[in-house]
PDB file of N, CA and C in Angstrom:
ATOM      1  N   UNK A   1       0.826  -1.194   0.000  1.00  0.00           N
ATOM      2  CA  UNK A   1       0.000   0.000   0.000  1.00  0.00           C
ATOM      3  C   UNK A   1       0.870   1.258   0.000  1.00  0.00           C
ATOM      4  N   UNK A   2       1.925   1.112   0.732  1.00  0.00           N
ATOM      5  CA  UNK A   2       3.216   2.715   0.603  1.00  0.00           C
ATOM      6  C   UNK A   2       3.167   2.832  -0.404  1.00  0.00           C
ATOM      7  N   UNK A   3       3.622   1.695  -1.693  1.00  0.00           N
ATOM      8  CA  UNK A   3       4.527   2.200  -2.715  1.00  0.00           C
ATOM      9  C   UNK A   3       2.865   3.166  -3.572  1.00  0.00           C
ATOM     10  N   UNK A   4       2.081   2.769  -3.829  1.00  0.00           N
ATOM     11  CA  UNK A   4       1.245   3.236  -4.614  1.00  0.00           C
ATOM     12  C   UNK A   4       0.246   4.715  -3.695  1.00  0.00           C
ATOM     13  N   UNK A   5       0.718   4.319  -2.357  1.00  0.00           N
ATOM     14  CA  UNK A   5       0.277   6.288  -1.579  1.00  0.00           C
ATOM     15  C   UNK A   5       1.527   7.320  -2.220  1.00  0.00           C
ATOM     16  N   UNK A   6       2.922   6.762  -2.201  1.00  0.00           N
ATOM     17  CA  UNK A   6       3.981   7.347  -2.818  1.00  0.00           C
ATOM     18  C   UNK A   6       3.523   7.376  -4.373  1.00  0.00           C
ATOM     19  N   UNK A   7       3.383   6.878  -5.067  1.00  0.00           N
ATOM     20  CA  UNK A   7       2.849   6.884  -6.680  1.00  0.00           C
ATOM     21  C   UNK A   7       1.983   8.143  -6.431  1.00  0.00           C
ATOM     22  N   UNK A   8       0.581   7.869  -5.887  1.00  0.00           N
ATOM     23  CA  UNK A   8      -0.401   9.005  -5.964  1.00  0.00           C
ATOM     24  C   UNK A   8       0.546  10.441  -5.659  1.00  0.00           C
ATOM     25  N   UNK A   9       0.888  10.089  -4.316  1.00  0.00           N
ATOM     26  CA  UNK A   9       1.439  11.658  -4.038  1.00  0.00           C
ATOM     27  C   UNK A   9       2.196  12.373  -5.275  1.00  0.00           C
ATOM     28  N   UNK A  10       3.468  11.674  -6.056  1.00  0.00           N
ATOM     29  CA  UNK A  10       3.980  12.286  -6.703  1.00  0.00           C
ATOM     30  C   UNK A  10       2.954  12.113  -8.420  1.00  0.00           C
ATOM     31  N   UNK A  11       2.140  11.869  -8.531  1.00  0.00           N
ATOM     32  CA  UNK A  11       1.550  12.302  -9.498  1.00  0.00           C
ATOM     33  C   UNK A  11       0.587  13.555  -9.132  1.00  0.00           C
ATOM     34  N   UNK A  12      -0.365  13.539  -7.597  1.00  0.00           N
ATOM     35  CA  UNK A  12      -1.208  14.621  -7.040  1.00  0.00           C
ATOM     36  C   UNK A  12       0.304  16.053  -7.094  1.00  0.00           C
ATOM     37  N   UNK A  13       1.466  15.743  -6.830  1.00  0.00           N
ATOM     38  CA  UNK A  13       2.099  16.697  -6.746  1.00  0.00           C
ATOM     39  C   UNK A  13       2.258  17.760  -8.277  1.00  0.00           C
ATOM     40  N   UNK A  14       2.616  16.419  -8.979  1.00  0.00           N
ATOM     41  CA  UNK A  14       2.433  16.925 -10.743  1.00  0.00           C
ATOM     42  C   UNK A  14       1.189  17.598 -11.017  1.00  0.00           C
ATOM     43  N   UNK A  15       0.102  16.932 -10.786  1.00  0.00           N
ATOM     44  CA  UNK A  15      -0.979  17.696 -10.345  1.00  0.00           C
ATOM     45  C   UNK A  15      -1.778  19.134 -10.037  1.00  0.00           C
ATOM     46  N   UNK A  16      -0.839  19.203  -8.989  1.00  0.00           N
ATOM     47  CA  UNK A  16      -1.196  20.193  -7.968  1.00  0.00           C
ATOM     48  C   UNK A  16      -0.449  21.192  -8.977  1.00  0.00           C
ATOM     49  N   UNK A  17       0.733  21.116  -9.332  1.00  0.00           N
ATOM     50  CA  UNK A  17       1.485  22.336  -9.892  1.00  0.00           C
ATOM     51  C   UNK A  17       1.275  22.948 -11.097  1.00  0.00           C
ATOM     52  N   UNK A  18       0.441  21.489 -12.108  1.00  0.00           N
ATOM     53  CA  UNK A  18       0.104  21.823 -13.344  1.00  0.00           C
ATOM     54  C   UNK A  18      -1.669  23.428 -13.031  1.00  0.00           C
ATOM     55  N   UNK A  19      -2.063  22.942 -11.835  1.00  0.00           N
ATOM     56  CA  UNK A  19      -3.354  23.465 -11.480  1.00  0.00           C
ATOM     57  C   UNK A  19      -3.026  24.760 -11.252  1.00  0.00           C
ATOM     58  N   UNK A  20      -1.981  24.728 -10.293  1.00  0.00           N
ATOM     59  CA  UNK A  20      -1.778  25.993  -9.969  1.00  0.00           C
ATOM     60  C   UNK A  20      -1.141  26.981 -10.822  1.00  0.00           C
ATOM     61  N   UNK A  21      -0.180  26.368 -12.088  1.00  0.00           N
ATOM     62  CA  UNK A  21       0.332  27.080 -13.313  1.00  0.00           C
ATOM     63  C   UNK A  21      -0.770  27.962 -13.930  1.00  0.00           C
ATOM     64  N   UNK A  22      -1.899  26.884 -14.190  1.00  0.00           N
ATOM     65  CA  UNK A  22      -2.414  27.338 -15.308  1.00  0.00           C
ATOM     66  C   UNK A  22      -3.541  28.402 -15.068  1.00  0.00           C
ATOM     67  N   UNK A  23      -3.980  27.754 -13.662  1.00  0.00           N
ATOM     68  CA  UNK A  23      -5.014  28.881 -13.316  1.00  0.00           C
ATOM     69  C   UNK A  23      -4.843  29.900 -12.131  1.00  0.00           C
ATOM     70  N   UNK A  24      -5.176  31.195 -12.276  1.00  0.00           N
ATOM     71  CA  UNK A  24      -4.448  32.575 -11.255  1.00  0.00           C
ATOM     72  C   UNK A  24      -5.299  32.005 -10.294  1.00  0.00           C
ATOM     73  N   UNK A  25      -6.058  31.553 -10.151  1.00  0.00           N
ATOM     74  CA  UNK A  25      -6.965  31.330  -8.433  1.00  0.00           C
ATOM     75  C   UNK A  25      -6.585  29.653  -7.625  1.00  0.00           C
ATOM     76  N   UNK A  26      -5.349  29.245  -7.866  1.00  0.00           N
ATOM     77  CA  UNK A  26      -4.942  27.982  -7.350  1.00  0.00           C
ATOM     78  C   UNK A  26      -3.280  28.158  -6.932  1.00  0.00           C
ATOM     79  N   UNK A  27      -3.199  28.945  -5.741  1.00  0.00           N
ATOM     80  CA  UNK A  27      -1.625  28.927  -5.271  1.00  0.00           C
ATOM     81  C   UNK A  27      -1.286  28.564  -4.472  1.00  0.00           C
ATOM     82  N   UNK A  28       0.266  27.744  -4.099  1.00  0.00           N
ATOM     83  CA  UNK A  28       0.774  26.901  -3.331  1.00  0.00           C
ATOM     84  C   UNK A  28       1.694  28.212  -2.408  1.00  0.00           C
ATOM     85  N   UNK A  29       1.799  29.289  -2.492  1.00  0.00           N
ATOM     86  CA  UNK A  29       3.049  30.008  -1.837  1.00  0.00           C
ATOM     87  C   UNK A  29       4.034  30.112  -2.808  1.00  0.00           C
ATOM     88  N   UNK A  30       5.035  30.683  -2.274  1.00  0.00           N
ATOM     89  CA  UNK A  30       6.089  30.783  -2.640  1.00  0.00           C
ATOM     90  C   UNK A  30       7.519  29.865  -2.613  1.00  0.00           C
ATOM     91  N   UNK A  31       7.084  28.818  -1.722  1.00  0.00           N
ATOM     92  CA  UNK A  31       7.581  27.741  -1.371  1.00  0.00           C
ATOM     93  C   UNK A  31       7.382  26.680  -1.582  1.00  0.00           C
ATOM     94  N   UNK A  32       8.115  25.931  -2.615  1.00  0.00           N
ATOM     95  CA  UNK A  32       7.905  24.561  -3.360  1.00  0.00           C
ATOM     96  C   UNK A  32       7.677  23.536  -2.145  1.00  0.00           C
ATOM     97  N   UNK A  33       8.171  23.439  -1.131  1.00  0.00           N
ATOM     98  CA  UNK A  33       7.862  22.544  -0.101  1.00  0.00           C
ATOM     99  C   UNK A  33       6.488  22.544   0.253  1.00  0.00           C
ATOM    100  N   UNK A  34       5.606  24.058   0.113  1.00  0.00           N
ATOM    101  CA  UNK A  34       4.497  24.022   0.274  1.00  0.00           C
ATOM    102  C   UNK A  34       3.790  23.292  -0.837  1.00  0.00           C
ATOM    103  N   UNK A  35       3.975  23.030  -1.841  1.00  0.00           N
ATOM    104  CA  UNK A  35       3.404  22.177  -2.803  1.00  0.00           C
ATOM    105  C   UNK A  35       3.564  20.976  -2.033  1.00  0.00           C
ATOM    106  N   UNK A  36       4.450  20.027  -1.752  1.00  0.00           N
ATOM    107  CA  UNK A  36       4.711  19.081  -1.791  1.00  0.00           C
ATOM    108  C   UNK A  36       3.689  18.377  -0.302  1.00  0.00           C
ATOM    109  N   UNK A  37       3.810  19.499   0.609  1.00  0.00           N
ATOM    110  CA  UNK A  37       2.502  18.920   1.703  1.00  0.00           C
ATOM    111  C   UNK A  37       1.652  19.273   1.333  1.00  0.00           C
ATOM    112  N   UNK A  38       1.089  20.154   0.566  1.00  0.00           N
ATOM    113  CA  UNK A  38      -0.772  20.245  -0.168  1.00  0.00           C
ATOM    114  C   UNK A  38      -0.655  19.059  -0.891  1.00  0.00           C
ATOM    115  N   UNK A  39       0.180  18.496  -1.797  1.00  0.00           N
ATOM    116  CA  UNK A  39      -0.077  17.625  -2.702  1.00  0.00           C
ATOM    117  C   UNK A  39      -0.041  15.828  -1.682  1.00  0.00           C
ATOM    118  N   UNK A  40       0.536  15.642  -0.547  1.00  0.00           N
ATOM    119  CA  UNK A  40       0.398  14.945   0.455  1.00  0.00           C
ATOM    120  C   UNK A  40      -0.750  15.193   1.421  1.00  0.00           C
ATOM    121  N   UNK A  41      -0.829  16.216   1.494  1.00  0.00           N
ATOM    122  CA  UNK A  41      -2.817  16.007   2.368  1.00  0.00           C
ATOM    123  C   UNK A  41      -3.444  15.602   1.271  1.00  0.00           C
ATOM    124  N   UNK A  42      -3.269  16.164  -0.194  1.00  0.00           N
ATOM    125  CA  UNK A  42      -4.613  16.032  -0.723  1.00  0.00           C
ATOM    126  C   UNK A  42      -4.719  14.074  -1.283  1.00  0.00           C
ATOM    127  N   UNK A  43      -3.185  13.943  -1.245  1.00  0.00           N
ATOM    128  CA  UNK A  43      -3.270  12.274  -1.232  1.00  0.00           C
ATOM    129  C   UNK A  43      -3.895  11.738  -0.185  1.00  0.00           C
ATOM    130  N   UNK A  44      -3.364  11.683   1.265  1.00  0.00           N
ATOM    131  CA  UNK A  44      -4.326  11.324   2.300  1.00  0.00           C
ATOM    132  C   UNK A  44      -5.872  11.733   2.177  1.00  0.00           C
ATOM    133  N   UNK A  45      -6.473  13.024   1.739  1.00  0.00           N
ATOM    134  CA  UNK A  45      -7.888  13.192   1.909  1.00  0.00           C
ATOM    135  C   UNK A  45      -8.592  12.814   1.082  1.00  0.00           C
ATOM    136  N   UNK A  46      -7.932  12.014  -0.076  1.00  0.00           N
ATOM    137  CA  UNK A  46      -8.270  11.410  -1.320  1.00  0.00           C
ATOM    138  C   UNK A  46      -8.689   9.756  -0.896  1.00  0.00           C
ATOM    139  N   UNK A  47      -7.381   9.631  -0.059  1.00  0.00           N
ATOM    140  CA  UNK A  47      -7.676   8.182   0.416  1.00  0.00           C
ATOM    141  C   UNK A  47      -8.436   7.775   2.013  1.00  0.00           C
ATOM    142  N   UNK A  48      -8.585   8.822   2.045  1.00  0.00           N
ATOM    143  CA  UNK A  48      -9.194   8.716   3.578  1.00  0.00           C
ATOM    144  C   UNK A  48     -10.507   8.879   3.740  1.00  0.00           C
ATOM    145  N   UNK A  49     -10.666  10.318   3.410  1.00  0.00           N
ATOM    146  CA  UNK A  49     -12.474  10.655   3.252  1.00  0.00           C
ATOM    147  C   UNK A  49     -12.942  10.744   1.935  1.00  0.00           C
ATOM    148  N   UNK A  50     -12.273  10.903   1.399  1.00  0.00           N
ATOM    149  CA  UNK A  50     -13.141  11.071  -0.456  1.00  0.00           C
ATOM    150  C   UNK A  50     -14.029   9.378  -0.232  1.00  0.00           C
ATOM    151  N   UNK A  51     -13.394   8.513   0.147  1.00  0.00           N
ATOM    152  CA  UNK A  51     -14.645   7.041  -0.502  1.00  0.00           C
ATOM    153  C   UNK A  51     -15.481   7.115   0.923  1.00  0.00           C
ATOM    154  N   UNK A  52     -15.279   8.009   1.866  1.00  0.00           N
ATOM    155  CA  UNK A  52     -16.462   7.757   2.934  1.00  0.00           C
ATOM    156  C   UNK A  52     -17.562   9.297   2.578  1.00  0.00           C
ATOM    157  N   UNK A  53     -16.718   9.792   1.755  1.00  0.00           N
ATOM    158  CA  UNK A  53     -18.007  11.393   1.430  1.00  0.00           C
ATOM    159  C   UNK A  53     -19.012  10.666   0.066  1.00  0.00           C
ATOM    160  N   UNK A  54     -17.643   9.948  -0.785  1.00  0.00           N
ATOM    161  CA  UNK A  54     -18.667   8.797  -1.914  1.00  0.00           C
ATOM    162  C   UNK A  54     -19.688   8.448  -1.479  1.00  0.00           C
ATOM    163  N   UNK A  55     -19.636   7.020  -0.479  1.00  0.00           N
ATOM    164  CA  UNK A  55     -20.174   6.204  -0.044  1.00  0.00           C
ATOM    165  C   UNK A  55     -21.839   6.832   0.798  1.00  0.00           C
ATOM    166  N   UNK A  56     -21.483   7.988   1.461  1.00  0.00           N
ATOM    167  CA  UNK A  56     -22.425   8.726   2.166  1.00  0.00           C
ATOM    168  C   UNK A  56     -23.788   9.391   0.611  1.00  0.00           C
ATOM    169  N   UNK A  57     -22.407   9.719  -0.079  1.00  0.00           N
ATOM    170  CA  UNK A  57     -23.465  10.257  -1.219  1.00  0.00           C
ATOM    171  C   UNK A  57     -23.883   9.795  -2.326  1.00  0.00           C
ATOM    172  N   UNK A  58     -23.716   8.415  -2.466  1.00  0.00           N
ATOM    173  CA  UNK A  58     -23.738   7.618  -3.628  1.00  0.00           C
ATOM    174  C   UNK A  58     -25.449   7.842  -4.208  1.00  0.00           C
ATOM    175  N   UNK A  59     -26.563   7.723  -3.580  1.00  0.00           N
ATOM    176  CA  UNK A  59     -27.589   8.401  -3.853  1.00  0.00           C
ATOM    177  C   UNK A  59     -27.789   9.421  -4.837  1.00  0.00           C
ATOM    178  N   UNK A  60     -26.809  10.459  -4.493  1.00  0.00           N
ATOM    179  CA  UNK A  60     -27.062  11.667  -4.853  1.00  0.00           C
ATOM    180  C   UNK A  60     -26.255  11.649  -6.304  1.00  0.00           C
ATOM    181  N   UNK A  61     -25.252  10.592  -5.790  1.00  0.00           N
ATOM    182  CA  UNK A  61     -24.633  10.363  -7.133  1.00  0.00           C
ATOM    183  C   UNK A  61     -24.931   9.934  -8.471  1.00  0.00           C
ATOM    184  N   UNK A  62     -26.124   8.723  -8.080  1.00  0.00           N
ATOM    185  CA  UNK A  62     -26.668   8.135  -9.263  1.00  0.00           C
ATOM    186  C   UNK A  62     -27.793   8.873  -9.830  1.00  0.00           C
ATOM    187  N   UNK A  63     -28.448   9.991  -8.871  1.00  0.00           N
ATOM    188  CA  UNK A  63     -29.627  11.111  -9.410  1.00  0.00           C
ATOM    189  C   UNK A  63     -28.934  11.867 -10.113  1.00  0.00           C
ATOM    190  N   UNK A  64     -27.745  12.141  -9.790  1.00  0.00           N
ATOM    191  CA  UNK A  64     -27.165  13.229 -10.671  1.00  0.00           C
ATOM    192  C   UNK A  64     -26.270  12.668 -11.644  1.00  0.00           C
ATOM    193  N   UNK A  65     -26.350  12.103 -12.454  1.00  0.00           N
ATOM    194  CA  UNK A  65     -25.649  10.835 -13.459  1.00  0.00           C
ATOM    195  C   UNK A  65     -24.000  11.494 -12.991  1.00  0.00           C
ATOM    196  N   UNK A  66     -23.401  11.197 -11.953  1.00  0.00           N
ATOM    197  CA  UNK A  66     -22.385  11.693 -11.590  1.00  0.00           C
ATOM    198  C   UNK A  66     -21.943  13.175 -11.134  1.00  0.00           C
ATOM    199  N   UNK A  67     -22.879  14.594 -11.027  1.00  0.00           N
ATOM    200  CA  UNK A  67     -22.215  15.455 -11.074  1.00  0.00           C
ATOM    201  C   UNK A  67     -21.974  15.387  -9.407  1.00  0.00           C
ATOM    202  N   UNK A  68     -22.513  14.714  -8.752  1.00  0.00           N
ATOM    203  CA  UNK A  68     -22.364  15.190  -7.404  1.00  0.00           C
ATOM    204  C   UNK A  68     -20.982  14.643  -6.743  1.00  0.00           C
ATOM    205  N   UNK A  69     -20.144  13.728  -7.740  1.00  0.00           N
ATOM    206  CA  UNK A  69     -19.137  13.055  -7.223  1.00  0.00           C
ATOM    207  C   UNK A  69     -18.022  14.412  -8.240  1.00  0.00           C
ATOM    208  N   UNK A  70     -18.434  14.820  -9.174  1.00  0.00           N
ATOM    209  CA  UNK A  70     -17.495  16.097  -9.425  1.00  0.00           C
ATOM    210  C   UNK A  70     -17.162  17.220  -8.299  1.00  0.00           C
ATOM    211  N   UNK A  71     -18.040  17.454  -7.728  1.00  0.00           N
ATOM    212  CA  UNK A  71     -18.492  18.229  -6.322  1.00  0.00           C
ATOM    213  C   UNK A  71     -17.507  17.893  -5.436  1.00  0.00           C
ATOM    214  N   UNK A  72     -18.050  16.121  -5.263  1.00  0.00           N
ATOM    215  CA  UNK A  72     -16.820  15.587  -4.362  1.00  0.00           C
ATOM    216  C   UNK A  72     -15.169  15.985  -4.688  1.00  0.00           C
ATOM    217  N   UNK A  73     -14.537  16.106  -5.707  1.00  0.00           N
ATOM    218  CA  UNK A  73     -13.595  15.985  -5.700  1.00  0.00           C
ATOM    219  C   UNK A  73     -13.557  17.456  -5.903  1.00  0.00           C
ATOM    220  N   UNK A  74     -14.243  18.839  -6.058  1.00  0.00           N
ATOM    221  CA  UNK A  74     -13.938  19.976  -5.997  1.00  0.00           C
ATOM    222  C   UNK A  74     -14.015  19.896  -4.099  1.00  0.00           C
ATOM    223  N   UNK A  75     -14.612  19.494  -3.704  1.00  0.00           N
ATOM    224  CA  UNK A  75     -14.435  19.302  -1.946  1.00  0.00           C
ATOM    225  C   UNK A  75     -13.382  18.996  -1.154  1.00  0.00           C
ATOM    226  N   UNK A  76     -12.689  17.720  -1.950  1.00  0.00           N
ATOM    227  CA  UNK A  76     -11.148  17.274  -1.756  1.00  0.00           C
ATOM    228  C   UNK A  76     -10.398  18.394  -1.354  1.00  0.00           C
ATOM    229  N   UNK A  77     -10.183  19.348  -3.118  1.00  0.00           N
ATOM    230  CA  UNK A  77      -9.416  19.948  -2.865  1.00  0.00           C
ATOM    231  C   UNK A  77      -9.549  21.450  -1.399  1.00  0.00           C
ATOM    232  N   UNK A  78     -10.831  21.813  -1.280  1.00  0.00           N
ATOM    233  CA  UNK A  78     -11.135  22.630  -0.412  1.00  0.00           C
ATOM    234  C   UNK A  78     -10.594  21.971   0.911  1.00  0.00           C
ATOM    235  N   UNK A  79     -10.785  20.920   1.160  1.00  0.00           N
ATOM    236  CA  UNK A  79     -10.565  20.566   2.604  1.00  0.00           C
ATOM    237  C   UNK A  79      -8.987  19.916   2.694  1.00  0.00           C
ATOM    238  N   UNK A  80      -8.236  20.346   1.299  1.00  0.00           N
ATOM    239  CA  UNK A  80      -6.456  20.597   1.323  1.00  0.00           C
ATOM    240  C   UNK A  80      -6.092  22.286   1.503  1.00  0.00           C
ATOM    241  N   UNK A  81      -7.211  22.917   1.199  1.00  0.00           N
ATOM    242  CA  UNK A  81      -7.226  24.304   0.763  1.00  0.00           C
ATOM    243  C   UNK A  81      -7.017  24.380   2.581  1.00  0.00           C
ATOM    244  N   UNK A  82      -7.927  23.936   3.336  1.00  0.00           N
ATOM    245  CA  UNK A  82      -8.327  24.121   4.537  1.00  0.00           C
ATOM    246  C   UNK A  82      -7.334  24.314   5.661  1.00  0.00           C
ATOM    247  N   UNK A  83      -6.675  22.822   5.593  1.00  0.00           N
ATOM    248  CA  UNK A  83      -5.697  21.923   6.248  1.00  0.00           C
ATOM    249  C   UNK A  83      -4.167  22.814   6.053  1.00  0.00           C
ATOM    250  N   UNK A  84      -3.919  23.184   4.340  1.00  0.00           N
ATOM    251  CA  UNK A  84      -2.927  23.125   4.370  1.00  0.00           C
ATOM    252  C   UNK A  84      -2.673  25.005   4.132  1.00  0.00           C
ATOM    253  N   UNK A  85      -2.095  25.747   4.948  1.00  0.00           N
ATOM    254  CA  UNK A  85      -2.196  27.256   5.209  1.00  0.00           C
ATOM    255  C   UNK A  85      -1.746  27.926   3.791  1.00  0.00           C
ATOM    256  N   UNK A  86      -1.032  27.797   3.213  1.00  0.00           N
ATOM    257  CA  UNK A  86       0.111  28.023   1.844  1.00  0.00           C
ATOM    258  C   UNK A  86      -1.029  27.758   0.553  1.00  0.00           C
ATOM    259  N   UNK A  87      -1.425  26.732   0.422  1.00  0.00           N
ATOM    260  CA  UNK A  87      -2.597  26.143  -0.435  1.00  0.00           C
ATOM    261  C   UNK A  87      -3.904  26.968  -0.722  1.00  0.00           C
ATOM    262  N   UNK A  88      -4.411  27.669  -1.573  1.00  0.00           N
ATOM    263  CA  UNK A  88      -5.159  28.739  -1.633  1.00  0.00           C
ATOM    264  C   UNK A  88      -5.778  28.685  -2.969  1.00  0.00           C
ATOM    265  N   UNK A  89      -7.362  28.509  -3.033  1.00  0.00           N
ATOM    266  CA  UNK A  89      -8.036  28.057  -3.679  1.00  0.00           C
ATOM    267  C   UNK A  89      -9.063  29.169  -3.872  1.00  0.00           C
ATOM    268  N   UNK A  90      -8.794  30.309  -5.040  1.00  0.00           N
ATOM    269  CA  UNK A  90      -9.636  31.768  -4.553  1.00  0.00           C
ATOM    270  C   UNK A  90     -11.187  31.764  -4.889  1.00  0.00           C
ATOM    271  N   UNK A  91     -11.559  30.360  -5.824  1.00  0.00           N
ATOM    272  CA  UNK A  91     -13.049  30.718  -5.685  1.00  0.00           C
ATOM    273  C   UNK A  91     -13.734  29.444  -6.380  1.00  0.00           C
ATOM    274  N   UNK A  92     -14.607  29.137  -6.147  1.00  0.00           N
ATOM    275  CA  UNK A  92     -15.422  28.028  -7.029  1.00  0.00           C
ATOM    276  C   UNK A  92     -15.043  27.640  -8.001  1.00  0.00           C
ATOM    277  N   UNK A  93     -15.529  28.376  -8.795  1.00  0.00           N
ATOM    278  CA  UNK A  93     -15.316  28.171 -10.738  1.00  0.00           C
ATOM    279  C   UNK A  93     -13.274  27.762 -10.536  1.00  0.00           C
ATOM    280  N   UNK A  94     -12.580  28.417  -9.748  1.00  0.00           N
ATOM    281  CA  UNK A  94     -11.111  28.269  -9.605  1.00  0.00           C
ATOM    282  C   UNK A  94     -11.070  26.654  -9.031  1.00  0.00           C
ATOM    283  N   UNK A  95     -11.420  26.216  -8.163  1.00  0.00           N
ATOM    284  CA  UNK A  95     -11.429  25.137  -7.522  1.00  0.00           C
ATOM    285  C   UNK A  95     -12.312  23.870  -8.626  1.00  0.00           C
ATOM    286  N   UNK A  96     -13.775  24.537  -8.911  1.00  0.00           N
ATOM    287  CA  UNK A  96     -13.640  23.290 -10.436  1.00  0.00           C
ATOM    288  C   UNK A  96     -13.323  23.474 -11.173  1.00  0.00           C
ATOM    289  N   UNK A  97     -11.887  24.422 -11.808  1.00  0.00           N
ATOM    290  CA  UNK A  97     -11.296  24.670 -12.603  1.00  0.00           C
ATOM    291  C   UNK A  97     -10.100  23.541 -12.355  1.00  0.00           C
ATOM    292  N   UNK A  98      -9.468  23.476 -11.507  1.00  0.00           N
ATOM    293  CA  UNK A  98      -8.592  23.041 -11.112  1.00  0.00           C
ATOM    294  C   UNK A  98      -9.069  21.208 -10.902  1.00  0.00           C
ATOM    295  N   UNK A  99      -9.772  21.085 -10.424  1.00  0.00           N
ATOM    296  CA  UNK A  99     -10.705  19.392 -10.153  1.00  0.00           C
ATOM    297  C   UNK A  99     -10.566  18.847 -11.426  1.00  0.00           C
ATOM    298  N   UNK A 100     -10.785  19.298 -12.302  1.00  0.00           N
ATOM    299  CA  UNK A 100     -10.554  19.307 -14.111  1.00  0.00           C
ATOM    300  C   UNK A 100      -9.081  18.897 -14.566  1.00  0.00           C
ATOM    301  N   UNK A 101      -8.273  19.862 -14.066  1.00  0.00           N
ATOM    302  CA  UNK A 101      -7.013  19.674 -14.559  1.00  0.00           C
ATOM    303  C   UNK A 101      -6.287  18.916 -13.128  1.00  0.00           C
ATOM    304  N   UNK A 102      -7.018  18.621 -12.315  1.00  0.00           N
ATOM    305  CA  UNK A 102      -5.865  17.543 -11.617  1.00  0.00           C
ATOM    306  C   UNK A 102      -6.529  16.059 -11.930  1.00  0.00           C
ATOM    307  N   UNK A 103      -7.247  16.117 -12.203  1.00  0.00           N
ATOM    308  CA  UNK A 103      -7.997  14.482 -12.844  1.00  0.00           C
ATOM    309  C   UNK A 103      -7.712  14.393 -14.223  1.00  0.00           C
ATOM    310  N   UNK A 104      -7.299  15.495 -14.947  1.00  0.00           N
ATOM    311  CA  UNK A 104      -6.600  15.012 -16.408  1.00  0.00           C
ATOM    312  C   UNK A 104      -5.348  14.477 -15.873  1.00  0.00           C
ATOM    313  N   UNK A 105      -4.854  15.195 -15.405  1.00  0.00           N
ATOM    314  CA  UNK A 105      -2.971  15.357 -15.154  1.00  0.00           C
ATOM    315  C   UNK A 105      -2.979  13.516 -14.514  1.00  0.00           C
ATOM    316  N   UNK A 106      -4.071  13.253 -13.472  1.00  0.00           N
ATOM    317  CA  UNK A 106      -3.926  12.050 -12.853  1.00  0.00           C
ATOM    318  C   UNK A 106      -3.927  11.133 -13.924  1.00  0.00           C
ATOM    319  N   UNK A 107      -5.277  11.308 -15.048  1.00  0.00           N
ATOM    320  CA  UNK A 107      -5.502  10.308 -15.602  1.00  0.00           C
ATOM    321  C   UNK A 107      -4.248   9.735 -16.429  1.00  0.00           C
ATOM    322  N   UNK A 108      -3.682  10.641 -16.486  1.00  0.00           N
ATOM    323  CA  UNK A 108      -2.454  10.337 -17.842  1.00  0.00           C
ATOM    324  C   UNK A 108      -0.919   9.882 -16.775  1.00  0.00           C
ATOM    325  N   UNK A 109      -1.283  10.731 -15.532  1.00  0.00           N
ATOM    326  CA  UNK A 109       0.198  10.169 -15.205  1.00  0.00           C
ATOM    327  C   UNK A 109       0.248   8.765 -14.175  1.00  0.00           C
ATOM    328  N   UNK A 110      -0.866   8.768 -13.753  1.00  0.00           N
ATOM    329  CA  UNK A 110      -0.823   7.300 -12.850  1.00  0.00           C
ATOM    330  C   UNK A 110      -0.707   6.174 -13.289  1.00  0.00           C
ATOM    331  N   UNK A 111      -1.055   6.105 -14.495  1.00  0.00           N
ATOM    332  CA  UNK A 111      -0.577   4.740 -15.099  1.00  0.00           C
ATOM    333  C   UNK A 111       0.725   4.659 -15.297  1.00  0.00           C
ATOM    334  N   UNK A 112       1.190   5.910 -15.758  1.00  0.00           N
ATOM    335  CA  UNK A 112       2.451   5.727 -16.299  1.00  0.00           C
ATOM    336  C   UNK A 112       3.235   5.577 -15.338  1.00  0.00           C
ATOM    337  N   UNK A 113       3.297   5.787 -14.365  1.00  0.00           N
ATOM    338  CA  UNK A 113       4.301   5.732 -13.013  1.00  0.00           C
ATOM    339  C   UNK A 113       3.551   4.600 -12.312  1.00  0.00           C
ATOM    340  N   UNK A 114       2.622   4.145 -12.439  1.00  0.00           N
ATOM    341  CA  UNK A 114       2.445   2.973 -12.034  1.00  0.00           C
ATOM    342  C   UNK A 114       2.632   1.420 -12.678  1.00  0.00           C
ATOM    343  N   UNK A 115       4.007   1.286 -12.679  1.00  0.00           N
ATOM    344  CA  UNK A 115       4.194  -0.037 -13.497  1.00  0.00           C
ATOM    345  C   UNK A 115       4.276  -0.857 -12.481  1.00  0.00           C
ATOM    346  N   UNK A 116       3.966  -2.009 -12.302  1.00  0.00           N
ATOM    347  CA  UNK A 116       4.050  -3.003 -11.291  1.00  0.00           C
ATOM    348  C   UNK A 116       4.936  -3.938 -11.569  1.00  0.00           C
TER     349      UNK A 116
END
């Protein structure tokens, strides 16, 4: 289970930086270290509460042919926004702006760094 929380983190880290490049309302500080613990909470809050906020809302999930699990993962990042002081998420549309481009960035890089 380490090696693939280590996988996530350094792809959520790729992630996190591609998000915060591209869009002005997603900043880590001025301090690359601060990336690297936003992009480590948001691995833990990914694996910790994201499948118990799922699981609670799966209902809501299948009424809404999925948008409510988009929600979920604009939530993720708020409650890294929360946790982590440096991490700064300036507004909605910024935060599902960003939910967008860290689930592309995932989709393409987790496989690839995940060779078994």
């Amino acid at each position: 289970m380490v090696p693939r929380i280590v996988i996530r983190w350094i792809s959520n880290t790729a992630a996190l930086f591609v998000a915060a490049w591209a869009l002005a309302g997603v900043t880590y500080g001025d301090e690359w270290w601060s990336l690297l613990v936003a992009a480590a909470v948001f691995t833990l809050v990914n694996a910790f509460v994201k499948p118990i906020a799922t699981l609670l809302s799966l209902p809501f999930i299948i009424v809404t042919l999925g948008l409510v699990y988009f929600l979920i993962n604009i939530l993720m990042l708020y409650v890294t926004d929360w946790i982590v002081g440096d991490f700064d998420i300036a507004s909605f549309w910024s935060g599902a702006a960003a939910a967008i481009i860290v689930s592309l960035v995932n989709l393409v890089l987790y496989p690839i760094l995940d060779r078994d």
